[in-house]
ModelCIF file with pLDDT and N, C-alpha, C, O atoms, coordinates in Angstrom:
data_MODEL
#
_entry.id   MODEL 
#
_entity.id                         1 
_entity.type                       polymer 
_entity.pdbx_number_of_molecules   1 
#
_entity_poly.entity_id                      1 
_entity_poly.type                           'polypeptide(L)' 
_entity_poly.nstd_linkage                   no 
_entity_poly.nstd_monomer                   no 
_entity_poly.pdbx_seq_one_letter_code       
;(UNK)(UNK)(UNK)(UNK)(UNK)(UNK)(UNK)(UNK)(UNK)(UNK)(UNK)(UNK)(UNK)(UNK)(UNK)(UNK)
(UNK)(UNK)(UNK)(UNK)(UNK)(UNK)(UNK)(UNK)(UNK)(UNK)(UNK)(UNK)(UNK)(UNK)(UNK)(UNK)
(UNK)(UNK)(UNK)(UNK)(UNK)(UNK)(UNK)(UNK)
;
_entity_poly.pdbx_seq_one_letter_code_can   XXXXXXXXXXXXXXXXXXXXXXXXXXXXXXXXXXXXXXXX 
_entity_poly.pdbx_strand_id                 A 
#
loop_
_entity_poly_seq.entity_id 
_entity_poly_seq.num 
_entity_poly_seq.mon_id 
_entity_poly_seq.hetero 
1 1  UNK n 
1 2  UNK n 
1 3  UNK n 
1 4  UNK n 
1 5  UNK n 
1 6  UNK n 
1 7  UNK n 
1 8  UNK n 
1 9  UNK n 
1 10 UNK n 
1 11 UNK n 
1 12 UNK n 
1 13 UNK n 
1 14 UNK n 
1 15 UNK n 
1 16 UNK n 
1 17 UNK n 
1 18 UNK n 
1 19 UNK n 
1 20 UNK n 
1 21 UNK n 
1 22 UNK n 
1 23 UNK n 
1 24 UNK n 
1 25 UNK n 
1 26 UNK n 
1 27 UNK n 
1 28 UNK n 
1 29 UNK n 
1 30 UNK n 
1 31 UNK n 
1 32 UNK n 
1 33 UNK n 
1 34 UNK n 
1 35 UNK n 
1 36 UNK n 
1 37 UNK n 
1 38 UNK n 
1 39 UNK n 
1 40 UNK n 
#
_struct_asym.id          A 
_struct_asym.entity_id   1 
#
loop_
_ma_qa_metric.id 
_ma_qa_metric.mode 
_ma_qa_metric.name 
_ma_qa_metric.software_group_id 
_ma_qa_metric.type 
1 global pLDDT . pLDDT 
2 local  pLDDT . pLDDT 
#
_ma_qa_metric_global.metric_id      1 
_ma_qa_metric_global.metric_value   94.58 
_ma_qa_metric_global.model_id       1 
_ma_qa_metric_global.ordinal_id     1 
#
loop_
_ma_qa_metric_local.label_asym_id 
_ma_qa_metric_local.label_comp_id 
_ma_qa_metric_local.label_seq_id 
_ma_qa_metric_local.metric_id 
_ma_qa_metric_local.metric_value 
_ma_qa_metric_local.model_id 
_ma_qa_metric_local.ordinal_id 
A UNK 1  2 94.00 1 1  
A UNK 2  2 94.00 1 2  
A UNK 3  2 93.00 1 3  
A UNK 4  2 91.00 1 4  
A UNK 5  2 90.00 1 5  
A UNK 6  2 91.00 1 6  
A UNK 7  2 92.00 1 7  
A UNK 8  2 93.00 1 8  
A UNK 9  2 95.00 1 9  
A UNK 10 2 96.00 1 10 
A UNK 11 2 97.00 1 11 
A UNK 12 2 98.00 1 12 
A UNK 13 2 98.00 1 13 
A UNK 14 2 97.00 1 14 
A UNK 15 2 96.00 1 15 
A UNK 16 2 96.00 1 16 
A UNK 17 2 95.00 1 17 
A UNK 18 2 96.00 1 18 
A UNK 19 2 96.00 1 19 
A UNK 20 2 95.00 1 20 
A UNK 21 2 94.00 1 21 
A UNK 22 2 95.00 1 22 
A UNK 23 2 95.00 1 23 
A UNK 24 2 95.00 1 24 
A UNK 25 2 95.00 1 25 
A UNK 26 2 95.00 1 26 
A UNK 27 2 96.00 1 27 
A UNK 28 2 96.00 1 28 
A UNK 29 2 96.00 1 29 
A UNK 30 2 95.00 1 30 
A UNK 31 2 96.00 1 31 
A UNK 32 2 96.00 1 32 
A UNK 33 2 97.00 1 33 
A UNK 34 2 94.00 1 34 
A UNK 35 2 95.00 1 35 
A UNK 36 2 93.00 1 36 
A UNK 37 2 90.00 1 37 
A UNK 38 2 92.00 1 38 
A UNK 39 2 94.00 1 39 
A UNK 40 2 91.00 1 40 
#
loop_
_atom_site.group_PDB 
_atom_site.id 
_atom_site.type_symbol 
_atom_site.label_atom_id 
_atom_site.label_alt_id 
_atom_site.label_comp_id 
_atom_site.label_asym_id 
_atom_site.label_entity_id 
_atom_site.label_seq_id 
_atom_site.pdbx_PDB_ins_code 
_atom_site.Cartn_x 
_atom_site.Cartn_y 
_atom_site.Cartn_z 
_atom_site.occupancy 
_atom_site.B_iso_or_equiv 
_atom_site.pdbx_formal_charge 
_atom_site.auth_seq_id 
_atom_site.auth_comp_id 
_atom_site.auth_asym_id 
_atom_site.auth_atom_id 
_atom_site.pdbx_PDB_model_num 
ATOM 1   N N  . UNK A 1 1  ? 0.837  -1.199  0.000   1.00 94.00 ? 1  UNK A N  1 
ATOM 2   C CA . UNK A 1 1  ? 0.000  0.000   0.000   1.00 94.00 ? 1  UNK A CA 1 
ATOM 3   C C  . UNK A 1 1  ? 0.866  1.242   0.000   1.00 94.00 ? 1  UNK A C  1 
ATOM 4   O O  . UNK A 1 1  ? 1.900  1.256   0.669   1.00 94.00 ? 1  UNK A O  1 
ATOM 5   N N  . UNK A 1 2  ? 0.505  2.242   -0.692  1.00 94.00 ? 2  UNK A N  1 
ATOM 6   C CA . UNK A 1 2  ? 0.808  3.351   -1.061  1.00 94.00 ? 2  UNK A CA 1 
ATOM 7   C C  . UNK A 1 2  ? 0.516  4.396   0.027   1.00 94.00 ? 2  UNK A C  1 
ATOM 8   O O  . UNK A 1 2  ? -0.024 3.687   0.877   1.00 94.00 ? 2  UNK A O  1 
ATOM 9   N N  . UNK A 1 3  ? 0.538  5.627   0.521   1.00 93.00 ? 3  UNK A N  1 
ATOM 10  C CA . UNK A 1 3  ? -0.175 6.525   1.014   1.00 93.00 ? 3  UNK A CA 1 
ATOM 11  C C  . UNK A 1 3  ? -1.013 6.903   0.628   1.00 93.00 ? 3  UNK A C  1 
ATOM 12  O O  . UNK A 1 3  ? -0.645 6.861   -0.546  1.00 93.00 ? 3  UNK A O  1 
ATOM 13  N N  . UNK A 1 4  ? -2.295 7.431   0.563   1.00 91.00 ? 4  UNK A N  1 
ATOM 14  C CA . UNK A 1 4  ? -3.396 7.587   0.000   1.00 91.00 ? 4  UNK A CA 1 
ATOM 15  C C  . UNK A 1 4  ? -3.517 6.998   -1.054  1.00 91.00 ? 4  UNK A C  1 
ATOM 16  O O  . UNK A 1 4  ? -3.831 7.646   -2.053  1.00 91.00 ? 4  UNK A O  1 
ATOM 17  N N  . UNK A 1 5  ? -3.338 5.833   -1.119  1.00 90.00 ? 5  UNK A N  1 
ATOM 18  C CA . UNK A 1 5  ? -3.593 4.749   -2.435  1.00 90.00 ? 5  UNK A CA 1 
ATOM 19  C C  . UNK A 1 5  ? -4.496 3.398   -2.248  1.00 90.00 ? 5  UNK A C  1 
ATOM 20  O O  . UNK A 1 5  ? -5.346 3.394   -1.357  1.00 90.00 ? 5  UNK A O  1 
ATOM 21  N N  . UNK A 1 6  ? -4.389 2.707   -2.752  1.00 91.00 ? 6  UNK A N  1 
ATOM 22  C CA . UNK A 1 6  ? -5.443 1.503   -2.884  1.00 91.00 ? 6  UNK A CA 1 
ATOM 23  C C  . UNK A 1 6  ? -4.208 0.349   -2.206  1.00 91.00 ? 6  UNK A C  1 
ATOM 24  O O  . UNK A 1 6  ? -2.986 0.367   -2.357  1.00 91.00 ? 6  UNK A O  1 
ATOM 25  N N  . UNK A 1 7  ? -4.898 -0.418  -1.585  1.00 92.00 ? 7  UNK A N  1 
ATOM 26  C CA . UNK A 1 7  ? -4.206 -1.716  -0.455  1.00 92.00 ? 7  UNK A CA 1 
ATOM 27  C C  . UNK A 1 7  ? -4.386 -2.688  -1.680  1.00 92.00 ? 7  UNK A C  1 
ATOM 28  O O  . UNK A 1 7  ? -5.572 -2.973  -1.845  1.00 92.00 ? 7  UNK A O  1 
ATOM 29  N N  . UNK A 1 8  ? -3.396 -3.364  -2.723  1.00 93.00 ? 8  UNK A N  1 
ATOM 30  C CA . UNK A 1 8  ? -3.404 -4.156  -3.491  1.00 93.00 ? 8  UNK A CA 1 
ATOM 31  C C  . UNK A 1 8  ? -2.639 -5.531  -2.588  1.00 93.00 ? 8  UNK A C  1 
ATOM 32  O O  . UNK A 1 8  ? -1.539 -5.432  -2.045  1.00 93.00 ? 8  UNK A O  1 
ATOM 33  N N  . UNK A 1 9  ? -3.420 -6.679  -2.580  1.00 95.00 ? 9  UNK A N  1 
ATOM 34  C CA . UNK A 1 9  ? -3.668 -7.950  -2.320  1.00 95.00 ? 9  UNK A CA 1 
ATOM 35  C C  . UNK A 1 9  ? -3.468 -9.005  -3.226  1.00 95.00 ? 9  UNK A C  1 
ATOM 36  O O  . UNK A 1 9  ? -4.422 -9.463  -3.855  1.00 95.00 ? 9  UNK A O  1 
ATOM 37  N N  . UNK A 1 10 ? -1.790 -9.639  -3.420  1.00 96.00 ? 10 UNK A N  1 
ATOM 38  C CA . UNK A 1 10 ? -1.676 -10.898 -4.235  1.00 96.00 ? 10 UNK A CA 1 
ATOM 39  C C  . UNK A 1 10 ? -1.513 -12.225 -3.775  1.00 96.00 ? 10 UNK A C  1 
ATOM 40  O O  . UNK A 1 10 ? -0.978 -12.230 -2.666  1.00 96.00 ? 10 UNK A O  1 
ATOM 41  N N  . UNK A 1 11 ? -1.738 -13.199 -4.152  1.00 97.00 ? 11 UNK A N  1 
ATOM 42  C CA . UNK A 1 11 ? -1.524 -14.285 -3.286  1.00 97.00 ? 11 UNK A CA 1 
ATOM 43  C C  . UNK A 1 11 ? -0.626 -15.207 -3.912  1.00 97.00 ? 11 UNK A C  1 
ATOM 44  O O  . UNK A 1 11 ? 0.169  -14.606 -4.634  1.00 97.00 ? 11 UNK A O  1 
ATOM 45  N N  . UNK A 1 12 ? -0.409 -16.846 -3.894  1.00 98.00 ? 12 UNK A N  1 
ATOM 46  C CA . UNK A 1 12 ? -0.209 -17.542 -4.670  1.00 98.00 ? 12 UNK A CA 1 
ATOM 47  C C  . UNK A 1 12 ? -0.029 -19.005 -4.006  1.00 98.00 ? 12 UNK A C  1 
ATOM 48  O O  . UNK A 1 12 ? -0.392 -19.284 -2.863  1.00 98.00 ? 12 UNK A O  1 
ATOM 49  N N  . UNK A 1 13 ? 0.564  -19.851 -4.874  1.00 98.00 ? 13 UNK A N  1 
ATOM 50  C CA . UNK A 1 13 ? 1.418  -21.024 -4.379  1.00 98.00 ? 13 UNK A CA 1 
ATOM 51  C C  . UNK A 1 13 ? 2.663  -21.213 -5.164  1.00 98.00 ? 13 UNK A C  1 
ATOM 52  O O  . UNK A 1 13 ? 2.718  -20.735 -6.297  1.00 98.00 ? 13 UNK A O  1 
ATOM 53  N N  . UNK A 1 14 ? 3.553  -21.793 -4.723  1.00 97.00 ? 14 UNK A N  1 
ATOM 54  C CA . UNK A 1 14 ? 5.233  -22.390 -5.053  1.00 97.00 ? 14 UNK A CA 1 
ATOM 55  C C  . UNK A 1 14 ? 5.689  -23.810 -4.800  1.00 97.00 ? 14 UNK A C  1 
ATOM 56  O O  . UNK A 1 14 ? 5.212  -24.568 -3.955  1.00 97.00 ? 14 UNK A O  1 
ATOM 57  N N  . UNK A 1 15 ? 6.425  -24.006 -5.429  1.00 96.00 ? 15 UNK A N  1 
ATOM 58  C CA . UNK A 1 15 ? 6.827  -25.430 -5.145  1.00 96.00 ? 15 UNK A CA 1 
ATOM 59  C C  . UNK A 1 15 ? 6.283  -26.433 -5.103  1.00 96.00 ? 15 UNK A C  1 
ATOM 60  O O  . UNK A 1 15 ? 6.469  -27.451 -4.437  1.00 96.00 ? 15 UNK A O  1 
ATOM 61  N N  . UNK A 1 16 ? 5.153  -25.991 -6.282  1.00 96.00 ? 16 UNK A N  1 
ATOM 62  C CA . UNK A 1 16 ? 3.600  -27.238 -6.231  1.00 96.00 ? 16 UNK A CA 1 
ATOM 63  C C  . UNK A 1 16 ? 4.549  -28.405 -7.595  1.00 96.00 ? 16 UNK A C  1 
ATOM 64  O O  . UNK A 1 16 ? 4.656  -27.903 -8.714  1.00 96.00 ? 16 UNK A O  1 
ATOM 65  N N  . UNK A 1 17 ? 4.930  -29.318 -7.460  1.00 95.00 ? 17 UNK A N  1 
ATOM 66  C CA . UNK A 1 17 ? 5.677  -30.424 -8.346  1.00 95.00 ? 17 UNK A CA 1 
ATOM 67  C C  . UNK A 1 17 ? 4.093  -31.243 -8.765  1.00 95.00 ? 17 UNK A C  1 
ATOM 68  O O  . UNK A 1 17 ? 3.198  -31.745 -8.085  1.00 95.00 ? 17 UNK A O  1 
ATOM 69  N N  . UNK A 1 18 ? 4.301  -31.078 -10.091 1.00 96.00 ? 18 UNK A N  1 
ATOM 70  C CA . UNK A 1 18 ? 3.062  -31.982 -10.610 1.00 96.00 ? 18 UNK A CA 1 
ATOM 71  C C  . UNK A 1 18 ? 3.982  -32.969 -11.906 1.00 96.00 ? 18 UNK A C  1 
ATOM 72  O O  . UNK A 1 18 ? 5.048  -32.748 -12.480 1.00 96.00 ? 18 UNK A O  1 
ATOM 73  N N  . UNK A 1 19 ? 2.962  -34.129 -12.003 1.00 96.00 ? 19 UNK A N  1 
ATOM 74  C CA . UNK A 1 19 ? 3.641  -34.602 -13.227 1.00 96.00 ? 19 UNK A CA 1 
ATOM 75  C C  . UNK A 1 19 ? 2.301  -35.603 -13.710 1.00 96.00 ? 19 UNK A C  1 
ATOM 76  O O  . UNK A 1 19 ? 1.524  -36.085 -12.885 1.00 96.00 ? 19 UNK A O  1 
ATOM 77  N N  . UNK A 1 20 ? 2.173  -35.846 -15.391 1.00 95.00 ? 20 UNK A N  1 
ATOM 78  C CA . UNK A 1 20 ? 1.496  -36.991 -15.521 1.00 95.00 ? 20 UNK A CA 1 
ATOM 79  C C  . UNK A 1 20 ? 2.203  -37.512 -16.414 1.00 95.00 ? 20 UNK A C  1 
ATOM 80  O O  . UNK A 1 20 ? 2.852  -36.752 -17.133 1.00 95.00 ? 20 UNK A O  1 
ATOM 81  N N  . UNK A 1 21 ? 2.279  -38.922 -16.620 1.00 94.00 ? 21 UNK A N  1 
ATOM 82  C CA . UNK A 1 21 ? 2.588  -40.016 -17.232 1.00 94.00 ? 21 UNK A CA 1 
ATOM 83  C C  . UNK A 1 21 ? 2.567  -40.298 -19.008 1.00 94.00 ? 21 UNK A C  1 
ATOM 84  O O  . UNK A 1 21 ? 3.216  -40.778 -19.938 1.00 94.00 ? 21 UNK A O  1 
ATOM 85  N N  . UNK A 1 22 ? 1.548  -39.735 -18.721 1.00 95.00 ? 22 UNK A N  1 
ATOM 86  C CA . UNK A 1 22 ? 0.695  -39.711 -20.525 1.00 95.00 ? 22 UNK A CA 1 
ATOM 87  C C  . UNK A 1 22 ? 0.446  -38.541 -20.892 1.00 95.00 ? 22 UNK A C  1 
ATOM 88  O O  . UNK A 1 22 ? 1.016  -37.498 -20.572 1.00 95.00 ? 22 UNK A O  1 
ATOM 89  N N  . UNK A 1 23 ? -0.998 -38.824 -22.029 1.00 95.00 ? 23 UNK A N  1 
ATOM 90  C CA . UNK A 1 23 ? -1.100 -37.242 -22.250 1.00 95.00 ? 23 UNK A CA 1 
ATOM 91  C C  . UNK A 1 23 ? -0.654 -36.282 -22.432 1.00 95.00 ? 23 UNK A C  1 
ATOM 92  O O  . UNK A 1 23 ? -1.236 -35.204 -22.310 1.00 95.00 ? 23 UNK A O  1 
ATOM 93  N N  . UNK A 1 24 ? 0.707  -36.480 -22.832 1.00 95.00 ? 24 UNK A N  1 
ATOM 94  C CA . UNK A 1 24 ? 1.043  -35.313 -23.975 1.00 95.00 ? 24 UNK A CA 1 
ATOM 95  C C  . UNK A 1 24 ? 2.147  -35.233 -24.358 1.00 95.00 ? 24 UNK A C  1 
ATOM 96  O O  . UNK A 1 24 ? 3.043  -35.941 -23.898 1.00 95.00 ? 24 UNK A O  1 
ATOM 97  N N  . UNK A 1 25 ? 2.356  -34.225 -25.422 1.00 95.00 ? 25 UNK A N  1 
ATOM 98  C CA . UNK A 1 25 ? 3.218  -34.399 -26.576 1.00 95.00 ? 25 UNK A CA 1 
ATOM 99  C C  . UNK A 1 25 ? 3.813  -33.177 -26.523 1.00 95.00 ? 25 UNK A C  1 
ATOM 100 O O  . UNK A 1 25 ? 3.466  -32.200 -25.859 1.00 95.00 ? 25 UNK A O  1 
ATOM 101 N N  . UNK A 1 26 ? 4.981  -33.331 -27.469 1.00 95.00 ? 26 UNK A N  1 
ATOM 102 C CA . UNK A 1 26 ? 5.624  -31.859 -28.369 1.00 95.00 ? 26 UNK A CA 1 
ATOM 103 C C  . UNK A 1 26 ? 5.660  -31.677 -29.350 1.00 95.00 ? 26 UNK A C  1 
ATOM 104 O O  . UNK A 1 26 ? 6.817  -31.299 -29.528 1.00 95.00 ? 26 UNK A O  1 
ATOM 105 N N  . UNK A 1 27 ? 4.982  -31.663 -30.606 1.00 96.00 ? 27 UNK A N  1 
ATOM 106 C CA . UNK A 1 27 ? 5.542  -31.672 -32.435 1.00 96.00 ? 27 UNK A CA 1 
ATOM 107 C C  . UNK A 1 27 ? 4.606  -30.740 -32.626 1.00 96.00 ? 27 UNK A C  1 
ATOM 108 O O  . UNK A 1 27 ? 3.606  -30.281 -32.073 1.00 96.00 ? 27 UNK A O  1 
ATOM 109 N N  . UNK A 1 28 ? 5.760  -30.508 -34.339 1.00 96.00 ? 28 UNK A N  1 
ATOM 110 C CA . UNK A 1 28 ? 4.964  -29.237 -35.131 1.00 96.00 ? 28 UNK A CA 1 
ATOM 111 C C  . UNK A 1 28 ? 5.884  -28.041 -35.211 1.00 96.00 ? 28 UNK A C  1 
ATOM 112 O O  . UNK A 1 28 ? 5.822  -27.119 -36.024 1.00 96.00 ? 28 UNK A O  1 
ATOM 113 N N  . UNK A 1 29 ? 7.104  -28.286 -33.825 1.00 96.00 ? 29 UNK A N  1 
ATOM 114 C CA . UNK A 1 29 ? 7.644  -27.079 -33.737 1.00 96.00 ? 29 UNK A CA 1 
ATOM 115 C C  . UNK A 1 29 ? 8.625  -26.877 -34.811 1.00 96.00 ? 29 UNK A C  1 
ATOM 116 O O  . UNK A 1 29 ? 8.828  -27.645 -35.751 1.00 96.00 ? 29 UNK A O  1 
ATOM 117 N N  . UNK A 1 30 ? 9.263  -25.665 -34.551 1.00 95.00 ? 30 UNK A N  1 
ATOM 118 C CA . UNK A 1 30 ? 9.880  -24.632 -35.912 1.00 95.00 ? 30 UNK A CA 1 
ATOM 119 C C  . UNK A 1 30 ? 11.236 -25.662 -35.762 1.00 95.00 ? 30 UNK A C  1 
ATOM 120 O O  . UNK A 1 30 ? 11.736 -25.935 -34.671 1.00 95.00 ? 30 UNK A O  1 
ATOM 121 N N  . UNK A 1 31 ? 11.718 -26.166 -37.035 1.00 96.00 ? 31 UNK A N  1 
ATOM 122 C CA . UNK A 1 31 ? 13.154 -26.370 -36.849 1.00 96.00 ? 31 UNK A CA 1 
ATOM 123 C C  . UNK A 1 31 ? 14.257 -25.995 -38.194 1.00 96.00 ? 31 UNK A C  1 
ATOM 124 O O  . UNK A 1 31 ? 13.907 -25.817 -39.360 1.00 96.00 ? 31 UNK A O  1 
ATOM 125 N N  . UNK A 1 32 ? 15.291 -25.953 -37.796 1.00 96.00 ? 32 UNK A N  1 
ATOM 126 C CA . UNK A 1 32 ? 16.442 -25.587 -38.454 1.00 96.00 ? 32 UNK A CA 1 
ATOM 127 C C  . UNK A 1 32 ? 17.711 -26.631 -38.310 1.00 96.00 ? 32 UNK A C  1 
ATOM 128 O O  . UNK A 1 32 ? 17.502 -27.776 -37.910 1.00 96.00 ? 32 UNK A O  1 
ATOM 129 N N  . UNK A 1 33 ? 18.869 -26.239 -38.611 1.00 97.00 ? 33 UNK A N  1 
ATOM 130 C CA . UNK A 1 33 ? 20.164 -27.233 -38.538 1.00 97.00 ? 33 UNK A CA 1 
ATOM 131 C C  . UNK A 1 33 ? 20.664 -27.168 -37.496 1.00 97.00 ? 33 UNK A C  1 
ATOM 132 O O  . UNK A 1 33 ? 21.651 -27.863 -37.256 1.00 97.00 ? 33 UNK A O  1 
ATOM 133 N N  . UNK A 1 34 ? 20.163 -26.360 -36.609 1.00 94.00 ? 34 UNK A N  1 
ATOM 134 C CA . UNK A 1 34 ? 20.640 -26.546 -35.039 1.00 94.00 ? 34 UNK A CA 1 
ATOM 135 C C  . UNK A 1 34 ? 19.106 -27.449 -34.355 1.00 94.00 ? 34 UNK A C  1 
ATOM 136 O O  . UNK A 1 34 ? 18.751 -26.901 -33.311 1.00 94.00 ? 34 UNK A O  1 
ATOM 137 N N  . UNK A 1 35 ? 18.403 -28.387 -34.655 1.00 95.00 ? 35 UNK A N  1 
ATOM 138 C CA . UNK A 1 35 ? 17.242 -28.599 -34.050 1.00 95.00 ? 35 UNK A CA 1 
ATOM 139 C C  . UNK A 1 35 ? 17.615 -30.281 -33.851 1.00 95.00 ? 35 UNK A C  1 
ATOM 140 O O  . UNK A 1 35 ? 17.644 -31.131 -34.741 1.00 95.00 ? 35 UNK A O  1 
ATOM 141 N N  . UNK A 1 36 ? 17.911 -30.478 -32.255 1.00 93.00 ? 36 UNK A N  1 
ATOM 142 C CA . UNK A 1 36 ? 18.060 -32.211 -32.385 1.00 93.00 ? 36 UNK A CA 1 
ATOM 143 C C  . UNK A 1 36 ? 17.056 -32.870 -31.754 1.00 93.00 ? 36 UNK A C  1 
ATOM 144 O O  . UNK A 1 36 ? 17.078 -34.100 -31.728 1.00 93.00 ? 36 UNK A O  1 
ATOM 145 N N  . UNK A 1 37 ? 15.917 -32.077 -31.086 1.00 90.00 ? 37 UNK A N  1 
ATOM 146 C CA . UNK A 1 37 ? 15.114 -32.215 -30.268 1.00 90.00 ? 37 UNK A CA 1 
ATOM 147 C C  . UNK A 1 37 ? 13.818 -32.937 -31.640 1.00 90.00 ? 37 UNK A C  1 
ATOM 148 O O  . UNK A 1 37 ? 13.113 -32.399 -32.494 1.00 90.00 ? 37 UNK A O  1 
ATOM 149 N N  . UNK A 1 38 ? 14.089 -34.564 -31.147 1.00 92.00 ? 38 UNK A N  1 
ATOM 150 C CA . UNK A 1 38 ? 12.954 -35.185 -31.501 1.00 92.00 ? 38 UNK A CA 1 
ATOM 151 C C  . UNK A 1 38 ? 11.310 -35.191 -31.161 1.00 92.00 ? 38 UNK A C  1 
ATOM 152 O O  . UNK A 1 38 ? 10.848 -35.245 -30.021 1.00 92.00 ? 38 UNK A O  1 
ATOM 153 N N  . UNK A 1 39 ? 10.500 -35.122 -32.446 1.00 94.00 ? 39 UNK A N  1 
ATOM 154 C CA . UNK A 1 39 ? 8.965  -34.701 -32.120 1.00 94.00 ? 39 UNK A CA 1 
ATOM 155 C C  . UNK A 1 39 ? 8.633  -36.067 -30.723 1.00 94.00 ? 39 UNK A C  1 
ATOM 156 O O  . UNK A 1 39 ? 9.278  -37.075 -30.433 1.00 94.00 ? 39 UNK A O  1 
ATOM 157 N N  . UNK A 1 40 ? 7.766  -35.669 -30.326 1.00 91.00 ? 40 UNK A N  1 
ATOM 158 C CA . UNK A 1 40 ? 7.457  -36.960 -29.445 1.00 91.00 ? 40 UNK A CA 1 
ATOM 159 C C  . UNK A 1 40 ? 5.776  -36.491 -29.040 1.00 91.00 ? 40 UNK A C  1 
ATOM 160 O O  . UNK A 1 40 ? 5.085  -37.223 -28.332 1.00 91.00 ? 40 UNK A O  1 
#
C-alpha cells in the first residue's frame, strides 16, 4: 500500500511439483540445422 492509495492484495502457491505419465506431446515445432530435439 501506497499513502493515500489503494491496499493491493496478491496471493499464490510455489513449489507445487506436478507430473502426468501420458497425455502429452511436443511436435509441429519450428526447426532448423541446429534442431536435435525429436517430435514426441
Amino acid at each position: 500500500q501506497c499513502r493515500n492509495g489503494p491496499l493491493i492484495v496478491f496471493a499464490g502457491i510455489k513449489d507445487l511439483k506436478l507430473m502426468k505419465t501420458t497425455q502429452s506431446g511436443f511436435e509441429g515445432f519450428y526447426k532448423n540445422e541446429h534442431t536435435t530435439l525429436p517430435e514426441r
